[in-house]
PDB file of N, CA and C in Angstrom:
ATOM      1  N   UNK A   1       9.751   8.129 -22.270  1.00  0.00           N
ATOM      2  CA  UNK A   1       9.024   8.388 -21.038  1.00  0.00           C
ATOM      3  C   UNK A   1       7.821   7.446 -20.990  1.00  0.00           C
ATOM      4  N   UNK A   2       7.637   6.909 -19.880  1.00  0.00           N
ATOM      5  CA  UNK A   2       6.667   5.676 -19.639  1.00  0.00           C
ATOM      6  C   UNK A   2       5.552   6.495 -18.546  1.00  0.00           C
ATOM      7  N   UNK A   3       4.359   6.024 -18.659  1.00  0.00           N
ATOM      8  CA  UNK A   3       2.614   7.133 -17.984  1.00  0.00           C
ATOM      9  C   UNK A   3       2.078   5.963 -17.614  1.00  0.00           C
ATOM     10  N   UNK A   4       1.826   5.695 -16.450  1.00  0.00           N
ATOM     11  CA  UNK A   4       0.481   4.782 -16.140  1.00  0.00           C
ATOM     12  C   UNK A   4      -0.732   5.485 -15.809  1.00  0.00           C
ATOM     13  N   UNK A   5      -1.539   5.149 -16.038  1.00  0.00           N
ATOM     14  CA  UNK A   5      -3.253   5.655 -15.050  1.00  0.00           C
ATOM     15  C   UNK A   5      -3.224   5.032 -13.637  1.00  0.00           C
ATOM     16  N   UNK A   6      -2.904   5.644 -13.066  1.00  0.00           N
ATOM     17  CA  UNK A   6      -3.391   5.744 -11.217  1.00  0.00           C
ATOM     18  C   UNK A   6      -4.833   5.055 -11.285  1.00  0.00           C
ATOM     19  N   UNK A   7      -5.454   6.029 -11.493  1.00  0.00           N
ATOM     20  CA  UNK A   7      -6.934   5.610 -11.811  1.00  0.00           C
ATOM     21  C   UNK A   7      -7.308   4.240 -12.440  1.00  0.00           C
ATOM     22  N   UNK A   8      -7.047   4.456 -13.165  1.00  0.00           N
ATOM     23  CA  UNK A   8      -7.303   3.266 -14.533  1.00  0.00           C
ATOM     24  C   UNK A   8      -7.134   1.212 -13.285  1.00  0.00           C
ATOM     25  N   UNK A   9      -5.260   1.731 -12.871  1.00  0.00           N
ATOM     26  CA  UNK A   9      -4.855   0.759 -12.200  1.00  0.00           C
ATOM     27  C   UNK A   9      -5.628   0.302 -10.910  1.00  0.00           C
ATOM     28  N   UNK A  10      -5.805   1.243 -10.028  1.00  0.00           N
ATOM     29  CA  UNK A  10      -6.954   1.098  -8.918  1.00  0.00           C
ATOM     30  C   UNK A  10      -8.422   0.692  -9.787  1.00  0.00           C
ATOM     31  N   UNK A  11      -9.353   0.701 -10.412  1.00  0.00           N
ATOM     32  CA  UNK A  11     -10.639  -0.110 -11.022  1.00  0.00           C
ATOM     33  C   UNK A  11      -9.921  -1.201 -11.286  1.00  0.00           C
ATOM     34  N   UNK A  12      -9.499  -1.301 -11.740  1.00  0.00           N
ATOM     35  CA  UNK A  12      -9.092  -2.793 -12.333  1.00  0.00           C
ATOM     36  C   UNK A  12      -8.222  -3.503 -10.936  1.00  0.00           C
ATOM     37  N   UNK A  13      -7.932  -3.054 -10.280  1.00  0.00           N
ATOM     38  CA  UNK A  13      -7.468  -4.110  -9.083  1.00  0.00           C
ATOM     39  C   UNK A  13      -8.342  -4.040  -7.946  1.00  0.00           C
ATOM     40  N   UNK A  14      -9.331  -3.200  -7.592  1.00  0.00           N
ATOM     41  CA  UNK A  14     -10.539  -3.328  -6.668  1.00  0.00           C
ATOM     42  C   UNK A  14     -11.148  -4.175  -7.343  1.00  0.00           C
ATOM     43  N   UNK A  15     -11.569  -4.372  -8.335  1.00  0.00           N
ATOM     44  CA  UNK A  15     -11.772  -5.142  -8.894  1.00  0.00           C
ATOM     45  C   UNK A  15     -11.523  -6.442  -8.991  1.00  0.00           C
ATOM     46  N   UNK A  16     -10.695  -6.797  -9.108  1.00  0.00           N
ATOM     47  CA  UNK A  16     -10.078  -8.209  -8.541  1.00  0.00           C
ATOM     48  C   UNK A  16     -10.027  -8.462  -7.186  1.00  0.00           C
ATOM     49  N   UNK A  17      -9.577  -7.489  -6.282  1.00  0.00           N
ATOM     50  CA  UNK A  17      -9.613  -7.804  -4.765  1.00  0.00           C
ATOM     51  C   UNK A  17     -11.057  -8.164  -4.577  1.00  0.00           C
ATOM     52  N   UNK A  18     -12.046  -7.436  -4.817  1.00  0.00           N
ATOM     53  CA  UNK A  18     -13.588  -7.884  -4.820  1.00  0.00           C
ATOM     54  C   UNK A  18     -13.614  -9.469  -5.159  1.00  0.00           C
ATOM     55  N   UNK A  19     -13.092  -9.733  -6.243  1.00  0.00           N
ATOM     56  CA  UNK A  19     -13.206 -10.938  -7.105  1.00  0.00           C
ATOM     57  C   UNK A  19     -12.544 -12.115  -5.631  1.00  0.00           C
ATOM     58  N   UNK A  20     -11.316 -12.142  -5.613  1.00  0.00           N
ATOM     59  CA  UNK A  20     -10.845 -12.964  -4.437  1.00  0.00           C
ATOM     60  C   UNK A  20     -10.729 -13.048  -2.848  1.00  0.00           C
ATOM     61  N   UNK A  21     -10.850 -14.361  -2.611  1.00  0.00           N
ATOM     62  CA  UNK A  21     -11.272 -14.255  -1.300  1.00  0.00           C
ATOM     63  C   UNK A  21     -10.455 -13.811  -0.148  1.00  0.00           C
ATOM     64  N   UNK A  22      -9.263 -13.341  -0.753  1.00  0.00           N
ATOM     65  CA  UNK A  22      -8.203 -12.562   0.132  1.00  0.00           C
ATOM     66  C   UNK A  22      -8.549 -11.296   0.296  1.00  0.00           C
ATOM     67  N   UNK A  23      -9.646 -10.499  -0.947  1.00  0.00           N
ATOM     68  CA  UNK A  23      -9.576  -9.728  -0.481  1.00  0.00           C
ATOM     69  C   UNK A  23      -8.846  -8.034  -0.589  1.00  0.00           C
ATOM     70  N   UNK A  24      -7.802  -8.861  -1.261  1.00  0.00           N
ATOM     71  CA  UNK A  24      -6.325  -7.767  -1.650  1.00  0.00           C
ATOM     72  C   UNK A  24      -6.402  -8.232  -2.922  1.00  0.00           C
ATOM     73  N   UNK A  25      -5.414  -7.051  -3.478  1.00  0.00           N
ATOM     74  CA  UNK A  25      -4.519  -6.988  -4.965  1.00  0.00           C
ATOM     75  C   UNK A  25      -3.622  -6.230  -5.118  1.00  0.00           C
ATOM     76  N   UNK A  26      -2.556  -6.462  -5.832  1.00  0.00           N
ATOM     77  CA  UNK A  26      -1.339  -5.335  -5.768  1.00  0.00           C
ATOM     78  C   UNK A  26      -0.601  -5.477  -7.318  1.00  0.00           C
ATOM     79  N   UNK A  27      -0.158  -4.625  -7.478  1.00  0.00           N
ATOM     80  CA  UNK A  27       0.638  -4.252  -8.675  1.00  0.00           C
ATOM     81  C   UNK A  27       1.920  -3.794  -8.500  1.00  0.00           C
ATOM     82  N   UNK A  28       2.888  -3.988  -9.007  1.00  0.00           N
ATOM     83  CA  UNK A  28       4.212  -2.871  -9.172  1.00  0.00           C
ATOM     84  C   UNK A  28       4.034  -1.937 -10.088  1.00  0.00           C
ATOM     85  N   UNK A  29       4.132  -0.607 -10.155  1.00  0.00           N
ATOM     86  CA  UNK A  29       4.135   0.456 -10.934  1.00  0.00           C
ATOM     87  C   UNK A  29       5.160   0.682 -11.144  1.00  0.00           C
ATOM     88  N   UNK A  30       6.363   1.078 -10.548  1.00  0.00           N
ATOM     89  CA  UNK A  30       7.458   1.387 -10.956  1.00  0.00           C
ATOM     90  C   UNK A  30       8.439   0.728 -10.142  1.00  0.00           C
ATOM     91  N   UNK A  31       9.819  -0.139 -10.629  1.00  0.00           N
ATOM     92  CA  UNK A  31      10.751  -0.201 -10.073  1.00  0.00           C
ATOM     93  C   UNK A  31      10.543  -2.229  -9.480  1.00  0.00           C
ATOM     94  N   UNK A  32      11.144  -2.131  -8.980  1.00  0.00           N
ATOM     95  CA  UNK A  32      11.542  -3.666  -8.344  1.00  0.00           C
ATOM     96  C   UNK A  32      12.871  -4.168  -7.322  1.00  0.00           C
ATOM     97  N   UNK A  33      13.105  -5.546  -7.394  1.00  0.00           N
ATOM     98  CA  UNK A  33      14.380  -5.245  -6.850  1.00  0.00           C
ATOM     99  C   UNK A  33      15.702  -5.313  -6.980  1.00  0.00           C
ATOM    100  N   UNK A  34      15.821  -4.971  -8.533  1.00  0.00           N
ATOM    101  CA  UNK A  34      16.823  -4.234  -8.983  1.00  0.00           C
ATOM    102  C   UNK A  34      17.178  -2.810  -9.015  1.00  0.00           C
ATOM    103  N   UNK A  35      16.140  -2.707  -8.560  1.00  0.00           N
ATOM    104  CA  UNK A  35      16.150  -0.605  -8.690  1.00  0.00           C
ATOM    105  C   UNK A  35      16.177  -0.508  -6.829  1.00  0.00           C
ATOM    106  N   UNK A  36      16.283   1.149  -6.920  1.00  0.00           N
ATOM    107  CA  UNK A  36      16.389   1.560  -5.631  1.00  0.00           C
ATOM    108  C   UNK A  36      14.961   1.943  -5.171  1.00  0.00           C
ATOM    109  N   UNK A  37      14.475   2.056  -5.937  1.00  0.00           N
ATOM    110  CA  UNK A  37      12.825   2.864  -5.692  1.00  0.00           C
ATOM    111  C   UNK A  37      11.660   1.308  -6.024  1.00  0.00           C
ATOM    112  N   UNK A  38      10.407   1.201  -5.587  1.00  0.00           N
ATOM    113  CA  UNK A  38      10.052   0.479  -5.588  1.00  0.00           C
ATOM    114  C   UNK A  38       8.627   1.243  -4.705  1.00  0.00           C
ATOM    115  N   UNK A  39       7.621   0.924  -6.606  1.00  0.00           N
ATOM    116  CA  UNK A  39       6.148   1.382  -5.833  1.00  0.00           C
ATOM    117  C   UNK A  39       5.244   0.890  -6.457  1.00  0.00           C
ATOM    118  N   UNK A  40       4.400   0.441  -5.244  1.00  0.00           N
ATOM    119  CA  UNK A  40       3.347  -0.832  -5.409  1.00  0.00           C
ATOM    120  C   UNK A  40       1.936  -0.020  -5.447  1.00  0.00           C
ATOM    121  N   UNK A  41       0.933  -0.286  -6.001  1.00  0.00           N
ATOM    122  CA  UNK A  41      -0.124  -0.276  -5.596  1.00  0.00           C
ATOM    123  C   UNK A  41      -1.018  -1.390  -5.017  1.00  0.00           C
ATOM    124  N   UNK A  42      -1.782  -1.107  -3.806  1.00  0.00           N
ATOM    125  CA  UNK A  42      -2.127  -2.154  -2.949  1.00  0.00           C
ATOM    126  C   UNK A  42      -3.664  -1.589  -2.746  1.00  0.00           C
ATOM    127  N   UNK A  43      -4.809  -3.083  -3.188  1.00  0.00           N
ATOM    128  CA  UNK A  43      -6.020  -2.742  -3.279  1.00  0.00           C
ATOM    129  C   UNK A  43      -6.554  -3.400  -1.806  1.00  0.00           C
ATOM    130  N   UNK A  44      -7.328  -3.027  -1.399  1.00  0.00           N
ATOM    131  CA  UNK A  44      -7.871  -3.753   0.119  1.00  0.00           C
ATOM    132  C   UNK A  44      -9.365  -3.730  -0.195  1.00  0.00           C
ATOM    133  N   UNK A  45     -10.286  -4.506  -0.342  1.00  0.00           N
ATOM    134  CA  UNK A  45     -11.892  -4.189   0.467  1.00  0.00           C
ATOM    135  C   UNK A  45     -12.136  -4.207   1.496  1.00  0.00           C
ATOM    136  N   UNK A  46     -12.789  -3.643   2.209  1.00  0.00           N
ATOM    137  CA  UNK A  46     -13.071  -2.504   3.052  1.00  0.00           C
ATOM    138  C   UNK A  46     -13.608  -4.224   4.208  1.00  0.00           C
ATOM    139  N   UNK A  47     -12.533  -4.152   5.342  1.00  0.00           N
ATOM    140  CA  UNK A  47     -12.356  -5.268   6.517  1.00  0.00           C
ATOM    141  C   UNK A  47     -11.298  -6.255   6.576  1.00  0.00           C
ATOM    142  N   UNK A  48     -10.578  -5.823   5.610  1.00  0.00           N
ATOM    143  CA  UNK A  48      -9.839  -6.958   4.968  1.00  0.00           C
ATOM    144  C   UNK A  48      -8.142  -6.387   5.688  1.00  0.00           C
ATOM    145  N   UNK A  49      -7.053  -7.024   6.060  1.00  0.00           N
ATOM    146  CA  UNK A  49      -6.253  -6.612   6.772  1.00  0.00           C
ATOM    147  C   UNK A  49      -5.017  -7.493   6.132  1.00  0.00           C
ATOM    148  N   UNK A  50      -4.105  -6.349   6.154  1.00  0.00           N
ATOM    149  CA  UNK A  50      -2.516  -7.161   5.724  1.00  0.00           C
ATOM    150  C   UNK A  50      -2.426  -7.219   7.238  1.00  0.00           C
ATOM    151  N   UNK A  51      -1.864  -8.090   7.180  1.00  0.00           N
ATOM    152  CA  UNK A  51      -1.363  -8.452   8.662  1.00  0.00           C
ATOM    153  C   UNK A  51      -0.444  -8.365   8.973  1.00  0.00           C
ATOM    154  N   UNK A  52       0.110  -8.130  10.533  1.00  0.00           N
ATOM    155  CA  UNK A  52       1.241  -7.338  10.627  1.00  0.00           C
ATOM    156  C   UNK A  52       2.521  -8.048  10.129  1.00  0.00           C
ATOM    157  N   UNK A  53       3.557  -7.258  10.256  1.00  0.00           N
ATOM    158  CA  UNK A  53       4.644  -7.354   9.177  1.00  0.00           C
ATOM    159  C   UNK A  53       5.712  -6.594   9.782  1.00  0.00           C
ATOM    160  N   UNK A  54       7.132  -6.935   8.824  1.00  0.00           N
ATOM    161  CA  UNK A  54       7.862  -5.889   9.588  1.00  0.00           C
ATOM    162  C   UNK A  54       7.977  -5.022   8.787  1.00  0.00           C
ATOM    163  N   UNK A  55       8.632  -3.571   8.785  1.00  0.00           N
ATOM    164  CA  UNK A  55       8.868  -2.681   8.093  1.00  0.00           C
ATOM    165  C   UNK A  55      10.146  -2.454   7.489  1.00  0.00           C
ATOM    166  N   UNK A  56       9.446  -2.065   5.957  1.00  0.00           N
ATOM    167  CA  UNK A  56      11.024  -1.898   4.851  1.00  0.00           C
ATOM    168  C   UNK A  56      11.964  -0.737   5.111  1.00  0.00           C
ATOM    169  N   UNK A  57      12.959  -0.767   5.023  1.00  0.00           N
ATOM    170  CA  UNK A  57      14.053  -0.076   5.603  1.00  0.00           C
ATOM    171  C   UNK A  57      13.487   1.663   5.904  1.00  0.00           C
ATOM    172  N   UNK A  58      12.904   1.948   4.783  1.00  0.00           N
ATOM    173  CA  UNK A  58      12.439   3.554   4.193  1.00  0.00           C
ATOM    174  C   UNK A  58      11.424   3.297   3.551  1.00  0.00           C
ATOM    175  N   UNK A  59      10.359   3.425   4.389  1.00  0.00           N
ATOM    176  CA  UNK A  59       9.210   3.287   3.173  1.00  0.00           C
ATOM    177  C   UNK A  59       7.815   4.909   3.492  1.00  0.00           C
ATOM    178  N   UNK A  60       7.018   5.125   2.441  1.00  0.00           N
ATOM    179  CA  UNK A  60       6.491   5.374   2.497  1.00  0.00           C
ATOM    180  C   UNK A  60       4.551   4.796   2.306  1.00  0.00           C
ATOM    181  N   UNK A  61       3.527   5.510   2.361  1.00  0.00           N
ATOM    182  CA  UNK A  61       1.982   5.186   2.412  1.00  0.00           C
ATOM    183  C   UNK A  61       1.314   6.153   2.087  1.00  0.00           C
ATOM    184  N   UNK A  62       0.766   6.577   0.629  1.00  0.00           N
ATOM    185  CA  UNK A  62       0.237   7.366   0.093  1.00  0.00           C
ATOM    186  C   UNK A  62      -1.587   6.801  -0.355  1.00  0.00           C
ATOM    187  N   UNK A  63      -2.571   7.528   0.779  1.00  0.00           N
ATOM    188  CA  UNK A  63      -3.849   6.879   0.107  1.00  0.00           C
ATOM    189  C   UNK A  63      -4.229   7.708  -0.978  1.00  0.00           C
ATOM    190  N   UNK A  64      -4.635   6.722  -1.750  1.00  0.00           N
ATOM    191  CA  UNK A  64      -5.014   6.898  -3.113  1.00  0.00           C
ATOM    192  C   UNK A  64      -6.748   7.413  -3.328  1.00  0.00           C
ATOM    193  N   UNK A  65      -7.420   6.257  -2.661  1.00  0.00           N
ATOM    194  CA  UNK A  65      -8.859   6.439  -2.327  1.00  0.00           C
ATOM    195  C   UNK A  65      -9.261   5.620  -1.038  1.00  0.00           C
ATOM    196  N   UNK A  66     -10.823   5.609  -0.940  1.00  0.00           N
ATOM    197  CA  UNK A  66     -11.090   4.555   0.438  1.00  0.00           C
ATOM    198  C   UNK A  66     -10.305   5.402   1.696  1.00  0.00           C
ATOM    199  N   UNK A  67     -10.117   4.245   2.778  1.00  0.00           N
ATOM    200  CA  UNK A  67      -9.812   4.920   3.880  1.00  0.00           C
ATOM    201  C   UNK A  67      -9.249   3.755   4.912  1.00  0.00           C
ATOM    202  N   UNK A  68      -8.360   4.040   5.274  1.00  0.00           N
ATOM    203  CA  UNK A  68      -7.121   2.653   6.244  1.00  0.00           C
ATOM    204  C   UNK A  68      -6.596   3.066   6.641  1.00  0.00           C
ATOM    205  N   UNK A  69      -5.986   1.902   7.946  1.00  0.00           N
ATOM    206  CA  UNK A  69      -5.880   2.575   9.398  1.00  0.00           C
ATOM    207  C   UNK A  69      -4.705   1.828   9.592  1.00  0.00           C
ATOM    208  N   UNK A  70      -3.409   1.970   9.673  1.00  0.00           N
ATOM    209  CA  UNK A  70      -2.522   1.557  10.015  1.00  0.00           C
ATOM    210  C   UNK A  70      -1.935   1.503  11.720  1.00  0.00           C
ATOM    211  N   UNK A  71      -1.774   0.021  12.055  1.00  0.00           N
ATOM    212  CA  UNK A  71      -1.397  -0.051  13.489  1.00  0.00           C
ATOM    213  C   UNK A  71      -0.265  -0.614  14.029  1.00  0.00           C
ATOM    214  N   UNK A  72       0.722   0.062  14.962  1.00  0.00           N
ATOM    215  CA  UNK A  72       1.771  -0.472  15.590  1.00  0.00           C
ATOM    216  C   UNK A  72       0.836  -1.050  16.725  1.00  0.00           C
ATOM    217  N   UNK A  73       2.331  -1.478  17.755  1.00  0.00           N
ATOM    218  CA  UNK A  73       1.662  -1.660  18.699  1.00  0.00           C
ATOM    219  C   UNK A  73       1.777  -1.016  19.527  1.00  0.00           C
ATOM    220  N   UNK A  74       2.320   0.695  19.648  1.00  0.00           N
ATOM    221  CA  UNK A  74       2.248   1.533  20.481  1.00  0.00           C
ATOM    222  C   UNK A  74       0.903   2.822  20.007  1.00  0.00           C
ATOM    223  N   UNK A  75       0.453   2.611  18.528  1.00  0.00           N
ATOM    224  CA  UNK A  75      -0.297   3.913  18.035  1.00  0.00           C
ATOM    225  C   UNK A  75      -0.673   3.144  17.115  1.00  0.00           C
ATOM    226  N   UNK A  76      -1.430   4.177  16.145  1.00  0.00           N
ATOM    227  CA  UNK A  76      -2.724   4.018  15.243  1.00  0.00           C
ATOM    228  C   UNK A  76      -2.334   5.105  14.379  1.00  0.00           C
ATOM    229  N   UNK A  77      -3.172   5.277  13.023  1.00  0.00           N
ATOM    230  CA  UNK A  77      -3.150   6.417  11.911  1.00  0.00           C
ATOM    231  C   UNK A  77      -3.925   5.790  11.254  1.00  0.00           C
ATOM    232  N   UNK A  78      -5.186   6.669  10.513  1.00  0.00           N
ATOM    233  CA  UNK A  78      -5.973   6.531   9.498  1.00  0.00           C
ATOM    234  C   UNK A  78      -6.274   7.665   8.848  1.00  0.00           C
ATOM    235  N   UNK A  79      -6.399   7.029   7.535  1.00  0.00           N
ATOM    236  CA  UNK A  79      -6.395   8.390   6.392  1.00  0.00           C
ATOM    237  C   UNK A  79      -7.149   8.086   5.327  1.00  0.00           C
ATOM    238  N   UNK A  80      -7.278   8.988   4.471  1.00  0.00           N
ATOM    239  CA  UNK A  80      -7.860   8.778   3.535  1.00  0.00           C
ATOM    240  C   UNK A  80      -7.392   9.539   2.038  1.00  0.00           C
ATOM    241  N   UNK A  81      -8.052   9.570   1.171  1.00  0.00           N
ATOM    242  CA  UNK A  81      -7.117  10.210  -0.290  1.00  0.00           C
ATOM    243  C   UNK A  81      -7.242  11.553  -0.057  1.00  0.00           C
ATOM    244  N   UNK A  82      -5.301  11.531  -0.281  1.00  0.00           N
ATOM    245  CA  UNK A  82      -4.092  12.277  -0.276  1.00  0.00           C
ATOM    246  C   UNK A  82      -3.471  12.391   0.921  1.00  0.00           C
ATOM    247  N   UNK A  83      -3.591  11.443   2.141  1.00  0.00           N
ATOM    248  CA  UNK A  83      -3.132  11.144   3.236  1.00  0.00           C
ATOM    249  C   UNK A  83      -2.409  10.947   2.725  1.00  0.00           C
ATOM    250  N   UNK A  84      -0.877  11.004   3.668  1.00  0.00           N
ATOM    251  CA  UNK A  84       0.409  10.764   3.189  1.00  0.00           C
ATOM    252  C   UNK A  84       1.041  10.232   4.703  1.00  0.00           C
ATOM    253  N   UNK A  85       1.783   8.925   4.662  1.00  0.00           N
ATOM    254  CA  UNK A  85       2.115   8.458   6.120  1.00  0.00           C
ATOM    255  C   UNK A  85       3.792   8.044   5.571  1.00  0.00           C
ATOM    256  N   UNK A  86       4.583   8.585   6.446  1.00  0.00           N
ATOM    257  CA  UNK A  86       5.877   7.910   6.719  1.00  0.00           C
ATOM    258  C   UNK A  86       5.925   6.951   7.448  1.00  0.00           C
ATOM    259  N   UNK A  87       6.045   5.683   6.922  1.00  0.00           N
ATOM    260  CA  UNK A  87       5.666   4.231   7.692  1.00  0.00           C
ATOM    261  C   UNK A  87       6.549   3.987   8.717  1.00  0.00           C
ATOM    262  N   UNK A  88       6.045   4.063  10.254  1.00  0.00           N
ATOM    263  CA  UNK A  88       7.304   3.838  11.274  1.00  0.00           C
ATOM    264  C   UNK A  88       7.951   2.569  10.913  1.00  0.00           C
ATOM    265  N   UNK A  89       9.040   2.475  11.379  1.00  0.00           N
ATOM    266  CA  UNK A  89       9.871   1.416  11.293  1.00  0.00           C
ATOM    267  C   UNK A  89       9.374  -0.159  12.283  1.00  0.00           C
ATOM    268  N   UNK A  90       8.383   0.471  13.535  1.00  0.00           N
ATOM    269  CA  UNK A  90       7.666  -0.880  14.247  1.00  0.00           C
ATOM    270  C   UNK A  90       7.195  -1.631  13.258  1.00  0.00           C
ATOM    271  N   UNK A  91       7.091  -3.058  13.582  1.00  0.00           N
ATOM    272  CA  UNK A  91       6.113  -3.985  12.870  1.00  0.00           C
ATOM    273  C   UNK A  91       4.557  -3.425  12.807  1.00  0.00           C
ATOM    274  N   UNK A  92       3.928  -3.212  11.694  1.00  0.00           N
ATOM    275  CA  UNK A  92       2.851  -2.871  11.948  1.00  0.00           C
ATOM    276  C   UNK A  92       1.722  -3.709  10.939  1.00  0.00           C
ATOM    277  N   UNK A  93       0.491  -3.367  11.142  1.00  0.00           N
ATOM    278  CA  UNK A  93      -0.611  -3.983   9.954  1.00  0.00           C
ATOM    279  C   UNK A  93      -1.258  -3.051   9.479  1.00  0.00           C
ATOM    280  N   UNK A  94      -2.035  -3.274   8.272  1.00  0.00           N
ATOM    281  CA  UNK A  94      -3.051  -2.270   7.689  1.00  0.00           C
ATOM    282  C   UNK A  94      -4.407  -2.761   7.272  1.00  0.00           C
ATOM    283  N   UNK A  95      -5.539  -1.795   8.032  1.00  0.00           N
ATOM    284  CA  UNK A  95      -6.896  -2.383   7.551  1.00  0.00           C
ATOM    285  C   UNK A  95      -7.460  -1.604   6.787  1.00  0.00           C
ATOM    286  N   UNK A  96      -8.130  -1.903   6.318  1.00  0.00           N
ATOM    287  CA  UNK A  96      -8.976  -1.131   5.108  1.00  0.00           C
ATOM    288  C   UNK A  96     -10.341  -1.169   5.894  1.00  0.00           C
ATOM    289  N   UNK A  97     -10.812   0.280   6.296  1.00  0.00           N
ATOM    290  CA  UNK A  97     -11.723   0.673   7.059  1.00  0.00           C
ATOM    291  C   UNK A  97     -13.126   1.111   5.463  1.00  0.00           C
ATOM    292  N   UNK A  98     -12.563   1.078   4.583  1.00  0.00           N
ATOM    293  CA  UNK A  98     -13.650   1.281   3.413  1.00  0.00           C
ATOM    294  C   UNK A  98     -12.915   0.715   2.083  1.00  0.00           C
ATOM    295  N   UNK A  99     -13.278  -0.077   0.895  1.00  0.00           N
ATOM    296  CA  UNK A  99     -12.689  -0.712  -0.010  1.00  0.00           C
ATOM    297  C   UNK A  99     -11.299   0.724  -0.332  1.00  0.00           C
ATOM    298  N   UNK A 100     -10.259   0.206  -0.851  1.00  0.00           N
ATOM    299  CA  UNK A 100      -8.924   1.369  -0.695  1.00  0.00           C
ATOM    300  C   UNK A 100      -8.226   0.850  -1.395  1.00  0.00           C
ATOM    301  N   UNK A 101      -7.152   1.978  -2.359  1.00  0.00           N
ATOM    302  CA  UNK A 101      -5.925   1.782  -2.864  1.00  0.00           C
ATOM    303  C   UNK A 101      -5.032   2.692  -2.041  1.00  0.00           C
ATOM    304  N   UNK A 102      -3.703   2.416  -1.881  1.00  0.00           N
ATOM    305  CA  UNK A 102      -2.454   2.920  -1.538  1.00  0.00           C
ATOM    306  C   UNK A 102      -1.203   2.773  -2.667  1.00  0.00           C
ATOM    307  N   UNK A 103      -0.776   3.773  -2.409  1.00  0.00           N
ATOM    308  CA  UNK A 103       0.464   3.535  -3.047  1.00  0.00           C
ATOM    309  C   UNK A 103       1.819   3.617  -2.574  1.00  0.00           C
ATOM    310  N   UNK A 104       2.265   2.166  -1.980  1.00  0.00           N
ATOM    311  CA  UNK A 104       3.449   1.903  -1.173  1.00  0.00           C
ATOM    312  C   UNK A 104       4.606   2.326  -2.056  1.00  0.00           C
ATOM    313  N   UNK A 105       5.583   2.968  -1.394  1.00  0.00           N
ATOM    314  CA  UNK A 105       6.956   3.478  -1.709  1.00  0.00           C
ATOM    315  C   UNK A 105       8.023   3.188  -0.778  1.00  0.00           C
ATOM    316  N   UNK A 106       8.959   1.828  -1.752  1.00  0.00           N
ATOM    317  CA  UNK A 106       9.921   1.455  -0.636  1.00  0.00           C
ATOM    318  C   UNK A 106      11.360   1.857  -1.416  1.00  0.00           C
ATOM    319  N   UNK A 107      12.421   2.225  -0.197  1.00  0.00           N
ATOM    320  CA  UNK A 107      13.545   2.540  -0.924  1.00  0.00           C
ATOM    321  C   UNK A 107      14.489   1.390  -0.696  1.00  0.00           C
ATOM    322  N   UNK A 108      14.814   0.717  -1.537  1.00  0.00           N
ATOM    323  CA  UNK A 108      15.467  -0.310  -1.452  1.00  0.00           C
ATOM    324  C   UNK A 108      17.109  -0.093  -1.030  1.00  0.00           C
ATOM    325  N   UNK A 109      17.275  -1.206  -0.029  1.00  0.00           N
ATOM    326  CA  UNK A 109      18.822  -0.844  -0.017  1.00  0.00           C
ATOM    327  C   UNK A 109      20.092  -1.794  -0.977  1.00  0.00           C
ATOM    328  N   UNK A 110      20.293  -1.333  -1.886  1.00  0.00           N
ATOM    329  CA  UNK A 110      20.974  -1.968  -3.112  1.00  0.00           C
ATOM    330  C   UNK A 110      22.659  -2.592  -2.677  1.00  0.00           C
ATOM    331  N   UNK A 111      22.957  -1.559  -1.612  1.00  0.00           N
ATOM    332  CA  UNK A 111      24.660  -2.504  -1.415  1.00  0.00           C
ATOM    333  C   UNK A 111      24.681  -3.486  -0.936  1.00  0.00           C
ATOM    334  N   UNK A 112      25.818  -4.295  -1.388  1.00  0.00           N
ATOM    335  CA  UNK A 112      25.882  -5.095  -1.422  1.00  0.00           C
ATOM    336  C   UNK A 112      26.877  -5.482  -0.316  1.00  0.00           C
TER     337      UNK A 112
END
C-alpha cells in the first residue's frame, strides 16, 4: 500500500508556483496514461489562470485549499476547500481567485 501527504504535496508545489513565472505547478499523485484513473494535483497563485481548454471525457475538481472559479461560456462556479465540482464537458478555464490547490480526477478512456 502506497500514502502520499495531500498536505505535504500542496507546500511544496505553492511553493514552486510562487517560485515561477507561470505561476502554476502540478504533480501526478496517482495513475497516468496507462491506468484508467488519473489524479493530478494543480497549484495556482492567486490571479493566475489555466486557460481555457477542452474537457476530459469524465473528469472531476476537488478544492483542496485557496479558492477558484471555474468558467464556461454559458456559467461560472467558485469554491473553496472541500468544494467538489463535476467538470462540465464545455471548454472551460480556471482562475485562482486566492493562491489554491485542486485535485483533478480524470477517467481515462483506455479502449482501444
Amino acid at each position: 500500500m502506497q500514502g502520499t501527504s495531500l498536505t505535504d504535496l500542496i507546500d511544496e508545489h505553492l511553493g514552486i508556483a510562487r517560485a515561477t513565472p507561470s505561476g502554476r505547478s502540478s504533480v501526478t499523485v496517482y495513475g497516468g496514461h496507462e491506468h484508467a484513473l488519473r489524479q493530478t494535483l494543480i497549484t495556482l497563485v492567486a490571479g493566475r489562470v489555466l486557460a481555457e481548454h477542452e474537457s476530459p471525457a469524465e473528469a472531476s475538481l476537488h478544492v483542496l485549499a485557496g479558492r477558484i472559479r471555474l468558467n464556461t461560456g454559458a456559467d461560472s462556479w467558485e469554491g473553496g476547500p472541500g468544494d467538489f465540482l463535476v467538470i462540465p464537458a464545455d471548454r472551460h478555464d480556471v482562475t485562482a481567485t486566492e493562491d489554491s490547490a485542486t485535485l483533478l480526477t480524470v477517467a481515462n478512456n483506455l479502449r482501444g
